[in-house]
Protein backbone atom coordinates (compact mmCIF):
# COMPACT_ATOMS: atom_id res chain seq x y z
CA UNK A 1 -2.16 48.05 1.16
CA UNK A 2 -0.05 50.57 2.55
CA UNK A 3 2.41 48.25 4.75
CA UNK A 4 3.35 45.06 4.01
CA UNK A 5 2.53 41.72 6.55
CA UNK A 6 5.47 41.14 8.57
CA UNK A 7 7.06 37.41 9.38
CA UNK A 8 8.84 37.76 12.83
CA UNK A 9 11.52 35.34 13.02
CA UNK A 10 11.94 34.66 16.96
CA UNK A 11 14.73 31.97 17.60
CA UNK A 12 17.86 32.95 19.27
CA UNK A 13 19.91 31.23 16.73
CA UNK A 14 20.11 32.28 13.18
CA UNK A 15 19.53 29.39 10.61
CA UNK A 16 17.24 26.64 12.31
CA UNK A 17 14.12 24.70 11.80
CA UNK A 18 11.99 27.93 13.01
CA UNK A 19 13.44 30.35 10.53
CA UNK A 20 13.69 27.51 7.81
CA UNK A 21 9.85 27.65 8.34
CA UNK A 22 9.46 30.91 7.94
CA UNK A 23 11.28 31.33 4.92
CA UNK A 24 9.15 28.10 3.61
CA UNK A 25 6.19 30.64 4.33
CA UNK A 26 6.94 33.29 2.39
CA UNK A 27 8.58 31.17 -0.04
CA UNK A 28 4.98 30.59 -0.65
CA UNK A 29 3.35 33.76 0.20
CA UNK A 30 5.66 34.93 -2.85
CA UNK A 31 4.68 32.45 -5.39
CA UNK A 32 1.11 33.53 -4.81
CA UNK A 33 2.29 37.38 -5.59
CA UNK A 34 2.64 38.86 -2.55
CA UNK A 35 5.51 40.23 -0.65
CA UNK A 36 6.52 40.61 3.25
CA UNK A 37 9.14 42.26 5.77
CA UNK A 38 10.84 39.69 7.71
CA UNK A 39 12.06 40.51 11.47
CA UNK A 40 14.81 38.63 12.83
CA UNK A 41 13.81 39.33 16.47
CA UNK A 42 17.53 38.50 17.88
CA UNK A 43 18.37 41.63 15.73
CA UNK A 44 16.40 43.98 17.88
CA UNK A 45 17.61 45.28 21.34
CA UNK A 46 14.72 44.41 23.69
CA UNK A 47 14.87 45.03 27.50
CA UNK A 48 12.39 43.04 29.53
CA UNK A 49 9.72 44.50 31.54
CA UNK A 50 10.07 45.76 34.79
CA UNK A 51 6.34 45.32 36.10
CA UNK A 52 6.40 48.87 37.53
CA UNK A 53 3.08 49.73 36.66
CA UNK A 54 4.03 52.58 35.23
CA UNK A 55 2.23 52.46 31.56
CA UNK A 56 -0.74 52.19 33.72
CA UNK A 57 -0.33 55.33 35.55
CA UNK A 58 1.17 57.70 33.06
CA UNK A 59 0.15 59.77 30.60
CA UNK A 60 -0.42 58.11 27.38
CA UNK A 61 0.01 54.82 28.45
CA UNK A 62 3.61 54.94 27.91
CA UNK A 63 6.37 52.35 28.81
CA UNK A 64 9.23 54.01 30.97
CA UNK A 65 11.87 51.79 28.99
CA UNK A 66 10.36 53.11 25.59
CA UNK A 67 13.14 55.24 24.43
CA UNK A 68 15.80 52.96 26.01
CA UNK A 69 15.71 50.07 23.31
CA UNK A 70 13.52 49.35 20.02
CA UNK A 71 10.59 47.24 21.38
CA UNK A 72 8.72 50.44 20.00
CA UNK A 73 9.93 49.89 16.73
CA UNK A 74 8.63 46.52 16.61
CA UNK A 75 5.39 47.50 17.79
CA UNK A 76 4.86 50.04 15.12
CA UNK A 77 5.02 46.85 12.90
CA UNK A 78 2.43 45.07 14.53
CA UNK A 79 -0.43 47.98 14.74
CA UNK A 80 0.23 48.62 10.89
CA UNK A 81 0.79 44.90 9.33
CA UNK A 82 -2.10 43.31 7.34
CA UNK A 83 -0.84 40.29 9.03
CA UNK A 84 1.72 39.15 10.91
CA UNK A 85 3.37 35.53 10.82
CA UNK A 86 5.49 34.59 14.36
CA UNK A 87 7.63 31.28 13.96
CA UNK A 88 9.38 30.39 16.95
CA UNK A 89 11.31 27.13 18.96
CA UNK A 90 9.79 25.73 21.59
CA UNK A 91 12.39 25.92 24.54
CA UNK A 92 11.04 23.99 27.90
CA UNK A 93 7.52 23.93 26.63
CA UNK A 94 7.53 27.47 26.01
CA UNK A 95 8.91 30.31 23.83
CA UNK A 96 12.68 31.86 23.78
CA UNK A 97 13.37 34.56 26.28
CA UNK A 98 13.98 37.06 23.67
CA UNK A 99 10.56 36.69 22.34
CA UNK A 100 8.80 36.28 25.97
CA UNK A 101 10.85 39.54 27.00
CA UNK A 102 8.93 41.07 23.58
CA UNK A 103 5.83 39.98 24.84
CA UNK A 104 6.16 41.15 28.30
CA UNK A 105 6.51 44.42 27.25
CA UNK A 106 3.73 45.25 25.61
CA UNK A 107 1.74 45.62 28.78
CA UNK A 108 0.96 49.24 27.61
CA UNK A 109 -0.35 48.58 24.82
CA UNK A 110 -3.01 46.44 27.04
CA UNK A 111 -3.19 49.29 29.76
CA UNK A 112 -4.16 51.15 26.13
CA UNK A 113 -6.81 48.60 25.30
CA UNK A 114 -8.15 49.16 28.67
CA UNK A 115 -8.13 53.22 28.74
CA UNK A 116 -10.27 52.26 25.19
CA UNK A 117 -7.63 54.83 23.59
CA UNK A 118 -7.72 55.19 20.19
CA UNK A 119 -4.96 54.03 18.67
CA UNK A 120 -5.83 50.44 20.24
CA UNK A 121 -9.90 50.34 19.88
CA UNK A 122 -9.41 51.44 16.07
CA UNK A 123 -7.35 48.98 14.96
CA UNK A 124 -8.62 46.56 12.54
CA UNK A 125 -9.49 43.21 12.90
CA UNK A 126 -6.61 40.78 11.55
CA UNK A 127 -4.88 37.62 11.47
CA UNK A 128 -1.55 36.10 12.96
CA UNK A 129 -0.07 32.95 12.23
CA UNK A 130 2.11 30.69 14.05
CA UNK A 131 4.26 28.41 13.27
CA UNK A 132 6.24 26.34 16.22
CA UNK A 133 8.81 23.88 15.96
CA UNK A 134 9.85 21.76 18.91
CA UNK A 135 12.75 19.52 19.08
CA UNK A 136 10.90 17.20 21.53
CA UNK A 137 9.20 14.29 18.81
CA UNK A 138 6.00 13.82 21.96
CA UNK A 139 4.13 15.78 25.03
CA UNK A 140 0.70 16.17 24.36
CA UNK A 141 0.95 19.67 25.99
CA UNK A 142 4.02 20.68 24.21
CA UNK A 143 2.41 23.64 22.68
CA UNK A 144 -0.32 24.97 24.92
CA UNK A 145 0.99 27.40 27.10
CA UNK A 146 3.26 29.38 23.92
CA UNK A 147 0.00 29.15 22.26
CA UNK A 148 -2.33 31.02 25.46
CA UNK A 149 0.39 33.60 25.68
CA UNK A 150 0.55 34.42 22.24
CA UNK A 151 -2.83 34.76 21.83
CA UNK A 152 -3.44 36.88 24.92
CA UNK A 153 -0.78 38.88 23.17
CA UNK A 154 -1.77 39.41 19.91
CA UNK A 155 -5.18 40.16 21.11
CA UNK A 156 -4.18 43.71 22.91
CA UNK A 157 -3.11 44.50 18.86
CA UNK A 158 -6.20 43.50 17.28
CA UNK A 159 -5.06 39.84 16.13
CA UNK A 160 -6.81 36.39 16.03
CA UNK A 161 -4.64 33.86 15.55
CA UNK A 162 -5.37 31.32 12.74
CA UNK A 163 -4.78 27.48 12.97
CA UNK A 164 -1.38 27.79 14.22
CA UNK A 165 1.24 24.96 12.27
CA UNK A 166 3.06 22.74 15.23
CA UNK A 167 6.02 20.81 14.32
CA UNK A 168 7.26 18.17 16.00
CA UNK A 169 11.10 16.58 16.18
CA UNK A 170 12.80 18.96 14.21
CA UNK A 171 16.05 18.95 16.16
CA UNK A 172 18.72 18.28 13.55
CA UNK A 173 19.80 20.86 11.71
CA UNK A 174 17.99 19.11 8.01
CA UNK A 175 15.10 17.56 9.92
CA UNK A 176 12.62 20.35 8.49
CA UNK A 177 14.23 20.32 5.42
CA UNK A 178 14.13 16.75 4.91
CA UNK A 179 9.91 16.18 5.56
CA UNK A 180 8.47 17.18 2.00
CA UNK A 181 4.98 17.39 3.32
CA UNK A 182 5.51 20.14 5.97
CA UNK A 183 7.71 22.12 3.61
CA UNK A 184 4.66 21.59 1.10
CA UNK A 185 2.56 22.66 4.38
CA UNK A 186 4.58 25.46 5.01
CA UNK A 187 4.52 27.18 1.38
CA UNK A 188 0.59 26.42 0.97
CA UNK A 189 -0.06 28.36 4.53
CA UNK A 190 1.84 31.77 2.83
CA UNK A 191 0.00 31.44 -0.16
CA UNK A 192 -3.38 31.18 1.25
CA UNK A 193 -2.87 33.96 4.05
CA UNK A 194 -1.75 36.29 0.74
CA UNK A 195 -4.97 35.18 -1.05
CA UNK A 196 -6.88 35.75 1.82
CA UNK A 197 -6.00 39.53 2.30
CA UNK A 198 -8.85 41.58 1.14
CA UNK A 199 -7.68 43.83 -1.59
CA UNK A 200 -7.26 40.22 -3.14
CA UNK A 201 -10.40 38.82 -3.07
């Protein structure tokens, strides 16, 4: 394996429920005897798109705001990662603007997809898992949409997403902490999606 998976931590605030989880994750992925790069996504500057069209017209594919922030960057880590790992809060039934504004701009890597260039139609075939924590203890829909975009997302990259983990009523700063079972959840779910890398098996 010549890059490690990467966990993309996507809340807005450092230190919550969602990034609790994803340190439960590799806490986990690490006791099975693996390793991973963790993204905190706040850390990255990320302008959101402009829906110009212009990836679809240019040469390459290529986003006009490419060499204005590091969206790039972060998409570099996506086409090489064995897997990736996205926890995120829900805000309004949905995901932070931060990590939408992400998502929004990867519309040339889709325009890509569709121009069946290279770099897209050889990627290989991998997994990304989820892991979203809402505040809100009910709403049967609570998840849905976050869960459609990211998968139309991870798609243009090559990604299925696995059975994505969906926490409920962690508001409180020690509500995650406090429930044993999904913390025992959490760590189990970076184990197996070490084990279940290839060069393992």
């Amino acid at each position: 394996m010549t890059a490690p998976p990467v966990l993309f931590r996507c809340s807005p605030r450092q230190g919550g429920n969602s990034d609790m989880a994803a340190r439960m994750f590799l806490a986990g992925l690490r006791q099975a005897g693996g390793d991973a790069r963790e993204v905190r996504l706040a850390d990255y500057a990320i302008e959101p798109c402009l829906g110009c069209g212009a990836c679809r017209r240019s040469l390459g594919r290529r986003c006009v705001l490419a060499d204005r922030d590091q969206a790039e960057e972060l998409f570099g880590l996506l086409l090489t990662a064995p897997f990736v790992l996205f926890a995120s809060p829900i805000y309004f039934y949905h995901l932070p603007a931060h990590f939408k504004a992400f998502i929004d701009r990867s519309q040339s890597y889709y325009e890509k997809g569709m121009a069946l260039d290279p770099s897209i139609t050889g990627l290989p075939r991998r997994t990304a898992h989820v892991i979203l924590v809402a505040g809100r203890p009910t709403g049967e829909r609570l998840f849905e949409g976050s869960l459609l975009t990211l998968k139309y997302f991870l798609v243009n990259f090559k990604y299925a997403l696995s059975e994505p983990l969906t926490l409920r009523g962690k508001d409180g700063p020690d509500d995650l902490a406090a429930d044993e079972a999904a913390c025992a959840l959490l760590r189990e779910s970076g184990a197996a999606a070490w084990r279940s890398l290839d060069h393992l098996a």
